[in-house]
Protein backbone atom coordinates (compact mmCIF):
# COMPACT_ATOMS: atom_id res chain seq x y z
CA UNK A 1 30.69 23.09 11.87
CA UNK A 2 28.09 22.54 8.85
CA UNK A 3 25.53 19.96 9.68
CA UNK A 4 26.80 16.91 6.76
CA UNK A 5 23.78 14.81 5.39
CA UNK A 6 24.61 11.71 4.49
CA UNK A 7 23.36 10.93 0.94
CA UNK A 8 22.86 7.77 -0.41
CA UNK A 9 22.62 7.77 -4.84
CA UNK A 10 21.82 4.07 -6.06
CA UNK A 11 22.90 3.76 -9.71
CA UNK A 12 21.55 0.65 -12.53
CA UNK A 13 25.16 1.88 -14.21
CA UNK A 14 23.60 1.24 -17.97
CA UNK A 15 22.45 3.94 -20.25
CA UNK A 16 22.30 6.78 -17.59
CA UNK A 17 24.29 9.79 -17.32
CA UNK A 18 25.78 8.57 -13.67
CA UNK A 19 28.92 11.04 -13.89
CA UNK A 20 26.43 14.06 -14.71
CA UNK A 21 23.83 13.14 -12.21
CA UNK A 22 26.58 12.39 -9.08
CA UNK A 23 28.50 15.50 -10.12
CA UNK A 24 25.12 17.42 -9.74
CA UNK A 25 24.70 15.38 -6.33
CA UNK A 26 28.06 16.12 -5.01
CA UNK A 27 28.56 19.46 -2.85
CA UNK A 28 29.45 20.77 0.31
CA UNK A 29 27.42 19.59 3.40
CA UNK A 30 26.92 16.69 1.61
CA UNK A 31 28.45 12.82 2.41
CA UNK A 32 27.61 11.01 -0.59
CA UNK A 33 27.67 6.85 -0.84
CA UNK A 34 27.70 5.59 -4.52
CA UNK A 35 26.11 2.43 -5.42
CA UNK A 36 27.63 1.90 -8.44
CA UNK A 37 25.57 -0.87 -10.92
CA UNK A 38 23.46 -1.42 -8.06
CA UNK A 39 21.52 -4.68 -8.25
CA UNK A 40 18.93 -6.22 -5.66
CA UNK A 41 21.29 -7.37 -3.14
CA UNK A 42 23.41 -4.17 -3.14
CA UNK A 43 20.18 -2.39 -2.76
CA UNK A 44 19.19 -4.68 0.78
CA UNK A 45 22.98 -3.74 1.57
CA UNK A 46 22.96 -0.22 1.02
CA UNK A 47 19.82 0.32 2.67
CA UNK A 48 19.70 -2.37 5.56
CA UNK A 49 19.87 0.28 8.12
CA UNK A 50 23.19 0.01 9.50
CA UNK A 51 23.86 3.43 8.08
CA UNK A 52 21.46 6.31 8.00
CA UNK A 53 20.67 8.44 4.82
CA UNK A 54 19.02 11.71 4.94
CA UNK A 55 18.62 11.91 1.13
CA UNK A 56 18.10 8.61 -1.14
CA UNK A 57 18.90 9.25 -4.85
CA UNK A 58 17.99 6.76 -7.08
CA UNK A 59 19.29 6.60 -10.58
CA UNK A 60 17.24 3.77 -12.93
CA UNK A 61 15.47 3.06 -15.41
CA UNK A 62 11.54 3.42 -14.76
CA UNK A 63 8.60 1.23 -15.87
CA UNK A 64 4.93 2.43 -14.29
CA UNK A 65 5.62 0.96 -10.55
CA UNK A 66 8.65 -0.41 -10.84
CA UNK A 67 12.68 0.49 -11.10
CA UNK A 68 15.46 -1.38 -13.24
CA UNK A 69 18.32 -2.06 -11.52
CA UNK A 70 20.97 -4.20 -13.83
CA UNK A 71 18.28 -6.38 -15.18
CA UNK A 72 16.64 -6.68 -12.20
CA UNK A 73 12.98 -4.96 -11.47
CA UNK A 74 12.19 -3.85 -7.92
CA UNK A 75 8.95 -3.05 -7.28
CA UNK A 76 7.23 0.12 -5.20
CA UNK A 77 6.43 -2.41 -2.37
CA UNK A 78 10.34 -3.96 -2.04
CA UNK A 79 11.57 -0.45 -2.16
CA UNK A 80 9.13 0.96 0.37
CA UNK A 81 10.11 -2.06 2.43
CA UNK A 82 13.24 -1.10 2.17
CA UNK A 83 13.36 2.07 3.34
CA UNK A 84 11.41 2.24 5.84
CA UNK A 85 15.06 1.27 7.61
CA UNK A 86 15.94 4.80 7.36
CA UNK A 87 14.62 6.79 10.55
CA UNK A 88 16.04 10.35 9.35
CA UNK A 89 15.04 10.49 5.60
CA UNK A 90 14.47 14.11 4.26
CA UNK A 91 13.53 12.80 0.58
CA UNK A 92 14.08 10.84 -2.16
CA UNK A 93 14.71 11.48 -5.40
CA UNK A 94 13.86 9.33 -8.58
CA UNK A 95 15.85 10.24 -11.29
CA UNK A 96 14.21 7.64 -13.29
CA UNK A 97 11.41 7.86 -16.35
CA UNK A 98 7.64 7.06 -15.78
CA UNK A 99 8.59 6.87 -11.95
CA UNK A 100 5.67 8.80 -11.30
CA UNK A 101 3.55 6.50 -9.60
CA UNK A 102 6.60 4.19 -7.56
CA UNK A 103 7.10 8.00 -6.36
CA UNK A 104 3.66 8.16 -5.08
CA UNK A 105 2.95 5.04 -3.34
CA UNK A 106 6.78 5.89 -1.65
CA UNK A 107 5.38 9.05 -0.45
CA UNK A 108 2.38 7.84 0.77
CA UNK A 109 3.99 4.86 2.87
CA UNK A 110 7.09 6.69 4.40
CA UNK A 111 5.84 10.52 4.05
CA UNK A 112 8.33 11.97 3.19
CA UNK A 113 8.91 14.42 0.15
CA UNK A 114 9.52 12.57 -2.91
CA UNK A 115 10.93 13.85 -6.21
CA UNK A 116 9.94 12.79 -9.46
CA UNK A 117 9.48 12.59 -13.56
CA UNK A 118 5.72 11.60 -14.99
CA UNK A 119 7.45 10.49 -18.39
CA UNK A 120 10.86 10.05 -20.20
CA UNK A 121 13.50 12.88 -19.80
CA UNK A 122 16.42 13.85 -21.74
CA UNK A 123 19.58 12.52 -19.50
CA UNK A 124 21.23 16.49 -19.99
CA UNK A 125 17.58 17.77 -19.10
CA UNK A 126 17.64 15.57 -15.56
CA UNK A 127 20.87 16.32 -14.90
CA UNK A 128 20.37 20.50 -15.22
CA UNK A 129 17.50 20.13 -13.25
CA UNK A 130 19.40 18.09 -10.35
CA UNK A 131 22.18 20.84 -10.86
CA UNK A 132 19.71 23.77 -10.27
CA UNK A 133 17.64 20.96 -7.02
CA UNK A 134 20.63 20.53 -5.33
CA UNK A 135 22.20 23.60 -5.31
CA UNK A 136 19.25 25.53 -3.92
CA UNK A 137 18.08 22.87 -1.26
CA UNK A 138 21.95 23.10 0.01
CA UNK A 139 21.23 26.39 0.62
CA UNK A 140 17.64 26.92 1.53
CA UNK A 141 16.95 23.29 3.31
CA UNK A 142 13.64 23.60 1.59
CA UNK A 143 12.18 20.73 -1.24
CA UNK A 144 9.55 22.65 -2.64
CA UNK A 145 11.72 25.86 -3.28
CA UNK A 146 14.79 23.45 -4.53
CA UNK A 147 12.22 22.18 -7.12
CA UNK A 148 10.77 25.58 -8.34
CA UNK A 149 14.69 26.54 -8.34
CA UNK A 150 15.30 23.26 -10.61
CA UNK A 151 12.24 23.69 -12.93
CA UNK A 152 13.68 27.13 -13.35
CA UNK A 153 17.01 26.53 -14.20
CA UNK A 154 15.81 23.54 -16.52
CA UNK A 155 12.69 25.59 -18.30
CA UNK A 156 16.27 27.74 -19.66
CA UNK A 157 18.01 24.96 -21.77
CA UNK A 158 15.12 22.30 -21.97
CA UNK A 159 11.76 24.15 -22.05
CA UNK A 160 9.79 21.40 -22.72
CA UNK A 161 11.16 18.78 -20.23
CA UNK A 162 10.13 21.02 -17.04
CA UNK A 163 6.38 20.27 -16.97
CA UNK A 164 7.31 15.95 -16.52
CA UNK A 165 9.06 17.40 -12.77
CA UNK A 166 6.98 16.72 -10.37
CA UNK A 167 7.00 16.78 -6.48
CA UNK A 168 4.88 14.87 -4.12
CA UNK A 169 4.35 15.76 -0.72
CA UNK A 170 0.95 14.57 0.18
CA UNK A 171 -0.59 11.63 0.13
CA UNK A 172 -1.64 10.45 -3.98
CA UNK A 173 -4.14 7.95 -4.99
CA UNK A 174 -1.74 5.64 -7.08
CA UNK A 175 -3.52 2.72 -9.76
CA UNK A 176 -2.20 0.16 -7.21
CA UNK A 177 -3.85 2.14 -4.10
CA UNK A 178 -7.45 2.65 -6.13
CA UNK A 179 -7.34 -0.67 -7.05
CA UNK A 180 -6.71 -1.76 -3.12
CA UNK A 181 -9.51 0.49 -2.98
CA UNK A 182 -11.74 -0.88 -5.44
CA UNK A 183 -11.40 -4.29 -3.65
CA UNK A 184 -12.41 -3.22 -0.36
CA UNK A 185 -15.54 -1.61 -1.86
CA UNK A 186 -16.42 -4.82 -4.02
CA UNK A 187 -15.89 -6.76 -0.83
CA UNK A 188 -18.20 -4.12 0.72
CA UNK A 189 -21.08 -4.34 -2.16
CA UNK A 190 -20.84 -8.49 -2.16
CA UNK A 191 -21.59 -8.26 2.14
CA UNK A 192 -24.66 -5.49 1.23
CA UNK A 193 -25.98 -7.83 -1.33
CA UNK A 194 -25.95 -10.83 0.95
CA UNK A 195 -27.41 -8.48 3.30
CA UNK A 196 -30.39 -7.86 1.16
CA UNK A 197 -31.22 -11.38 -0.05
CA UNK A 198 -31.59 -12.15 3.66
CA UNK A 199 -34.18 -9.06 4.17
CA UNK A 200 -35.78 -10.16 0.78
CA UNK A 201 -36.29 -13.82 2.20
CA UNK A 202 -37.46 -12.29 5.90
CA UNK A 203 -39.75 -10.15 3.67
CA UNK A 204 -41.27 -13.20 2.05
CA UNK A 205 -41.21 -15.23 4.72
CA UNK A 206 -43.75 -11.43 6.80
CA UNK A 207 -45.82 -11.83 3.19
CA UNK A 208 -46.76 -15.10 3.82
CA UNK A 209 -47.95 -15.15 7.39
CA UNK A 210 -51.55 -12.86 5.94
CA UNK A 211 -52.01 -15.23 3.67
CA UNK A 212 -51.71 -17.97 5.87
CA UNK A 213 -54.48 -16.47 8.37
CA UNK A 214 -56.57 -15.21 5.18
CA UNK A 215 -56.96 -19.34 4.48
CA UNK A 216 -57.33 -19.94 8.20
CA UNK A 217 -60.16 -17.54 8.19
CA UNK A 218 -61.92 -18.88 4.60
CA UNK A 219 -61.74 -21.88 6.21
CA UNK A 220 -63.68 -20.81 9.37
CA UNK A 221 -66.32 -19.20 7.54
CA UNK A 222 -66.65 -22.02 5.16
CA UNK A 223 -67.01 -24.14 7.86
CA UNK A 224 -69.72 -21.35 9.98
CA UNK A 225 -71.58 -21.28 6.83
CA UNK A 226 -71.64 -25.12 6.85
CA UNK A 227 -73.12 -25.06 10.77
CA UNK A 228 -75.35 -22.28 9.90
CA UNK A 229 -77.08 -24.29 7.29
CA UNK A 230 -76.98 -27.34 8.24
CA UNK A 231 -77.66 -27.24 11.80
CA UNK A 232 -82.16 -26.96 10.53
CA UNK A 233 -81.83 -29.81 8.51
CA UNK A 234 -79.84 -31.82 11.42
CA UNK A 235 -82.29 -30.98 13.74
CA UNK A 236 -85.50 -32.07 11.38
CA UNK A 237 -83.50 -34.97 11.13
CA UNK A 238 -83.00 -35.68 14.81
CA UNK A 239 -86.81 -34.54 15.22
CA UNK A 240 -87.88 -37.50 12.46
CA UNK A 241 -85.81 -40.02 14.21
CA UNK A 242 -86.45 -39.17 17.48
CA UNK A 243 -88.54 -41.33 20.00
């Protein structure tokens, strides 16, 4: 019996091709569960664990980090937290615009294979390419090859809407990582700094100690100088009043 992977396509059911995209999703092997007009609480639902996807297909509108589910935004960080539920993800796949960087910071906090556009698509251009995805990963089990297989079939009708497909499968440095980054270095620098005014003050404090002694000893001489010449006239002095 053929091993069935349970597939999971969430759907913001405005403006999106949803028949074109599940018809490119649907296939043999395959056990898909249709959110349809998904919103945040169908999202928690859908992917609270109870039932375990191998493939999570997300169908939304994209803005930088974030997907647009009826209205509502998710962010990267909700859907990470999300989920991380499911223990046998293979990928996901965000058929979504500008989802380029949610895809990344996804990637890099569940590692797992993530599939993605870096700007707007044509709906007919995402759907041939999940066409020509899907139907080579049924066969092959393999994301990379069911990518070069989509790009492929896609570069045919919609030349110029291949390049935005893009696949992540290694860790990315996404604008929200650097700038996580960026703070830990600052926080770094600010310690160093505080670090040098103390050496800076130590240093002082080591410069003034030969200056101290340097008066210590002008002092001393001042004051040998002073015996040296006065001790003749102190003793003509004790000599005139002496008995």
């Amino acid at each position: 019996m053929a091993e069935i992977t349970r597939v999971l396509v969430l759907s913001s059911g405005s403006g999106l091709d949803i028949a074109g995209e599940l018809g490119a999703v649907l296939g043999v092997g395959f056990e898909v569960s249709l959110v349809r007009a998904a919103n945040r609480q169908t999202v928690e639902l859908a992917l609270d664990g109870a039932v375990q996807f191998g493939i999570v297909h997300v169908l939304a509108h994209g803005a930088t980090s974030v997907l647009d589910f009826g209205g509502e935004r998710m962010s990267e960080a909700e859907l990470v937290s999300l989920m991380s539920s499911q223990k046998v993800l293979q990928f996901v796949f965000l058929a979504c615009c500008n989802g380029y960087e949610a895809a990344g910071g996804i990637h890099n906090a569940l590692h797992v294979p993530v599939v993605a556009y870096n700007a707007p698509i044509d709906d007919r251009a995402a759907v041939e390419f999940a066409r020509g995805f899907y139907r080579s990963w049924r066969r092959d089990r393999d994301v990379s090859q069911a990518v070069d297989r989509g790009r492929e079939a896609l570069a045919v009708l919609y030349p110029s809407e291949a390049p935005k497909v893009r696949l992540i499968n290694g860790d990315m440095v996404t604008p929200s990582a650097f700038g996580a980054c960026m703070g830990r270095i600052d926080e770094r620098l600010e310690a160093m700094g505080a670090q040098l005014v103390g050496i800076e003050e130590r240093l002082d404090r080591m410069d003034a100690y030969p200056r101290r002694w340097l008066y210590v000893g002008l002092l001393l001489g001042v004051l040998l100088i002073v015996a040296q010449v006065g001790t003749p006239f102190l003793n003509a002095a004790l000599i005139q009043v002496g008995p």
